[in-house]
C-alpha atoms as a PDB file:
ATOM      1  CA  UNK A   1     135.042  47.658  77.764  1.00  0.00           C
ATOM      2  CA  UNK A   2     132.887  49.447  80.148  1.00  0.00           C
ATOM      3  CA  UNK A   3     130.499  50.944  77.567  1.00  0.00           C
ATOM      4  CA  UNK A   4     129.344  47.710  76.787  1.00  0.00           C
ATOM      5  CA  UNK A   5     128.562  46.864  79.988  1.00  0.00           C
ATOM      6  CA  UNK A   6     124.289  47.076  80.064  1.00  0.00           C
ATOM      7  CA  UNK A   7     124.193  49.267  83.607  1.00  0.00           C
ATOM      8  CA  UNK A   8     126.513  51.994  81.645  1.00  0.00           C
ATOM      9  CA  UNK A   9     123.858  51.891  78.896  1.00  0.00           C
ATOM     10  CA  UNK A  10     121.429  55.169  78.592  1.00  0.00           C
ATOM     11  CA  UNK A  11     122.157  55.985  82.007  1.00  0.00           C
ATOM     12  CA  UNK A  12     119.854  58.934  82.046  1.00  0.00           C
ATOM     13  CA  UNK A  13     116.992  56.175  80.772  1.00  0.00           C
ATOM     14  CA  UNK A  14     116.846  53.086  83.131  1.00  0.00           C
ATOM     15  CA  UNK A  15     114.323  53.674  84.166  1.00  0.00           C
ATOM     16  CA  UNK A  16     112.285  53.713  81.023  1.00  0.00           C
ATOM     17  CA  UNK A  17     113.954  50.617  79.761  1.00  0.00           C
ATOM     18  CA  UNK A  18     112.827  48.853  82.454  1.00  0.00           C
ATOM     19  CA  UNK A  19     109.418  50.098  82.137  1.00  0.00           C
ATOM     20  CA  UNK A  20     109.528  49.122  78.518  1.00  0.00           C
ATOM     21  CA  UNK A  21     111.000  45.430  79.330  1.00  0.00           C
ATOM     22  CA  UNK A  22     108.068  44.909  81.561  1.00  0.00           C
ATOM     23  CA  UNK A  23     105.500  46.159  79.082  1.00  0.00           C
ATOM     24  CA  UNK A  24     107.121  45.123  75.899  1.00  0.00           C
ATOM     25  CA  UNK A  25     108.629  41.198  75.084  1.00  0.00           C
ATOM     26  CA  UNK A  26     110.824  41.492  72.119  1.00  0.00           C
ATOM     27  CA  UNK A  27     112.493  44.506  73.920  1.00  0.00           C
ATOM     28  CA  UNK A  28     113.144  42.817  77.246  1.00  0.00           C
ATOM     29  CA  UNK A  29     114.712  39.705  74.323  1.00  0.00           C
ATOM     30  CA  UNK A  30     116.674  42.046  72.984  1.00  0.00           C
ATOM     31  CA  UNK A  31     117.997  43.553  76.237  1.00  0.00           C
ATOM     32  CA  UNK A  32     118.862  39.828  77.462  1.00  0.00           C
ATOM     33  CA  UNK A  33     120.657  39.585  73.856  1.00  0.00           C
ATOM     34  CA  UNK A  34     122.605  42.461  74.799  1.00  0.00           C
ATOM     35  CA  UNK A  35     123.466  41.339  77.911  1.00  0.00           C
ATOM     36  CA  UNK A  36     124.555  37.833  78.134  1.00  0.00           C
ATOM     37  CA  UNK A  37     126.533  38.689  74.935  1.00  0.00           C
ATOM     38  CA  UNK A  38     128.231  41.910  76.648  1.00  0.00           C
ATOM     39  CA  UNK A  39     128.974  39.562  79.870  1.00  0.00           C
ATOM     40  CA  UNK A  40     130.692  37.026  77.563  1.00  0.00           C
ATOM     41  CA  UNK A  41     132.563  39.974  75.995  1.00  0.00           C
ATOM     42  CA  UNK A  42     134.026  40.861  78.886  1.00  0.00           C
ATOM     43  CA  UNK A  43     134.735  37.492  80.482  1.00  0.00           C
ATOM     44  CA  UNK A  44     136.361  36.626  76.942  1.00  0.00           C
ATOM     45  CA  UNK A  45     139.008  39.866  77.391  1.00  0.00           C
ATOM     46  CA  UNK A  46     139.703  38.928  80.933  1.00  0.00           C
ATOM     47  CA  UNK A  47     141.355  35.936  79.118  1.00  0.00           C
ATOM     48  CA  UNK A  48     143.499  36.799  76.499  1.00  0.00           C
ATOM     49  CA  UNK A  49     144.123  34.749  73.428  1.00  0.00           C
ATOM     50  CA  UNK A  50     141.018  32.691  74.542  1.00  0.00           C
ATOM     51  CA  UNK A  51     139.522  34.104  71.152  1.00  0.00           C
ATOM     52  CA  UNK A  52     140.189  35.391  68.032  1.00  0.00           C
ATOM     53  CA  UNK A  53     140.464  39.049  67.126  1.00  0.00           C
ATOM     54  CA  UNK A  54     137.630  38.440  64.557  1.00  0.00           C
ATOM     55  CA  UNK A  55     135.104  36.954  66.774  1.00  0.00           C
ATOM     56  CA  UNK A  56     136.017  40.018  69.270  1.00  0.00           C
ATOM     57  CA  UNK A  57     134.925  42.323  66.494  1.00  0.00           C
ATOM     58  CA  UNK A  58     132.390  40.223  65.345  1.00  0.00           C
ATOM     59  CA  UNK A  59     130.744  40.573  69.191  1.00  0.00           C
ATOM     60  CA  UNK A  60     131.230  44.342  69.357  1.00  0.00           C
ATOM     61  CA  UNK A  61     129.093  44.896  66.354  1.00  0.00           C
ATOM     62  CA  UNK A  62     126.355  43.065  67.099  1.00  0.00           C
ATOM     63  CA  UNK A  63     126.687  44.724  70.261  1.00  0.00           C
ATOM     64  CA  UNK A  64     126.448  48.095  68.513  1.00  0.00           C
ATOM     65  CA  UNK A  65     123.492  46.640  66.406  1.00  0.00           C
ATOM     66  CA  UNK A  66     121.950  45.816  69.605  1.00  0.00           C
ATOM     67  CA  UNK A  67     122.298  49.123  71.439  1.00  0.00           C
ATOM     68  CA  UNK A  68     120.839  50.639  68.055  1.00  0.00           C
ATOM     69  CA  UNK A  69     117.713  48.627  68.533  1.00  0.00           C
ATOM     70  CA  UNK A  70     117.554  49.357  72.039  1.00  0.00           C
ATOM     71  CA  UNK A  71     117.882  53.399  71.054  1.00  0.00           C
ATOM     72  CA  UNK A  72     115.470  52.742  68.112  1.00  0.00           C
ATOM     73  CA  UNK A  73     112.926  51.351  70.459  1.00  0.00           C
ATOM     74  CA  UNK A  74     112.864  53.203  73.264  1.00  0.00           C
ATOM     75  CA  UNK A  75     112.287  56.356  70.221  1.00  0.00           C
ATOM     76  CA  UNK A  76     109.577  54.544  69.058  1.00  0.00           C
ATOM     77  CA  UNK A  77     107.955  54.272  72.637  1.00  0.00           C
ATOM     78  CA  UNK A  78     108.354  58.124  73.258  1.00  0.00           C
ATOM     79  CA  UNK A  79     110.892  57.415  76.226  1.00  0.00           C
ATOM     80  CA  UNK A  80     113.830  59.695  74.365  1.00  0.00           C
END
């Protein structure tokens, strides 16, 4: 679960991300994306059976989607 959490992601680059939420709106959108769906991952698995197995995975790949964008943009910007 922890590798979802948004702190965890691109360690080596926070500080670039948030240099690129400040300067750029649809990336700081997409990082809220990824984070209020990552914190209701995790508050979903800290109750078990509150969900179904399919939503779970449907969560972790737009999760994954998400963390692509973030990688793609942060290319684009010259921060990687």
């Amino acid at each position: 679960m922890e590798r979802y959490a948004f702190d965890t992601l691109f360690p080596d680059h926070q500080t670039a991300i948030a240099d690129l939420r400040r300067a750029d709106t649809e990336f700081d959108e997409i990082c809220r994306d990824y984070q209020l769906l990552c914190d209701e991952f995790l508050s979903m698995n800290s109750e078990p059976g509150s969900h179904s197995y399919q939503f779970a995975c449907d969560i972790r790949d737009t999760l994954d989607g998400l963390r692509d964008e973030i990688l793609q943009s942060l290319r684009r910007a010259g921060k990687m």
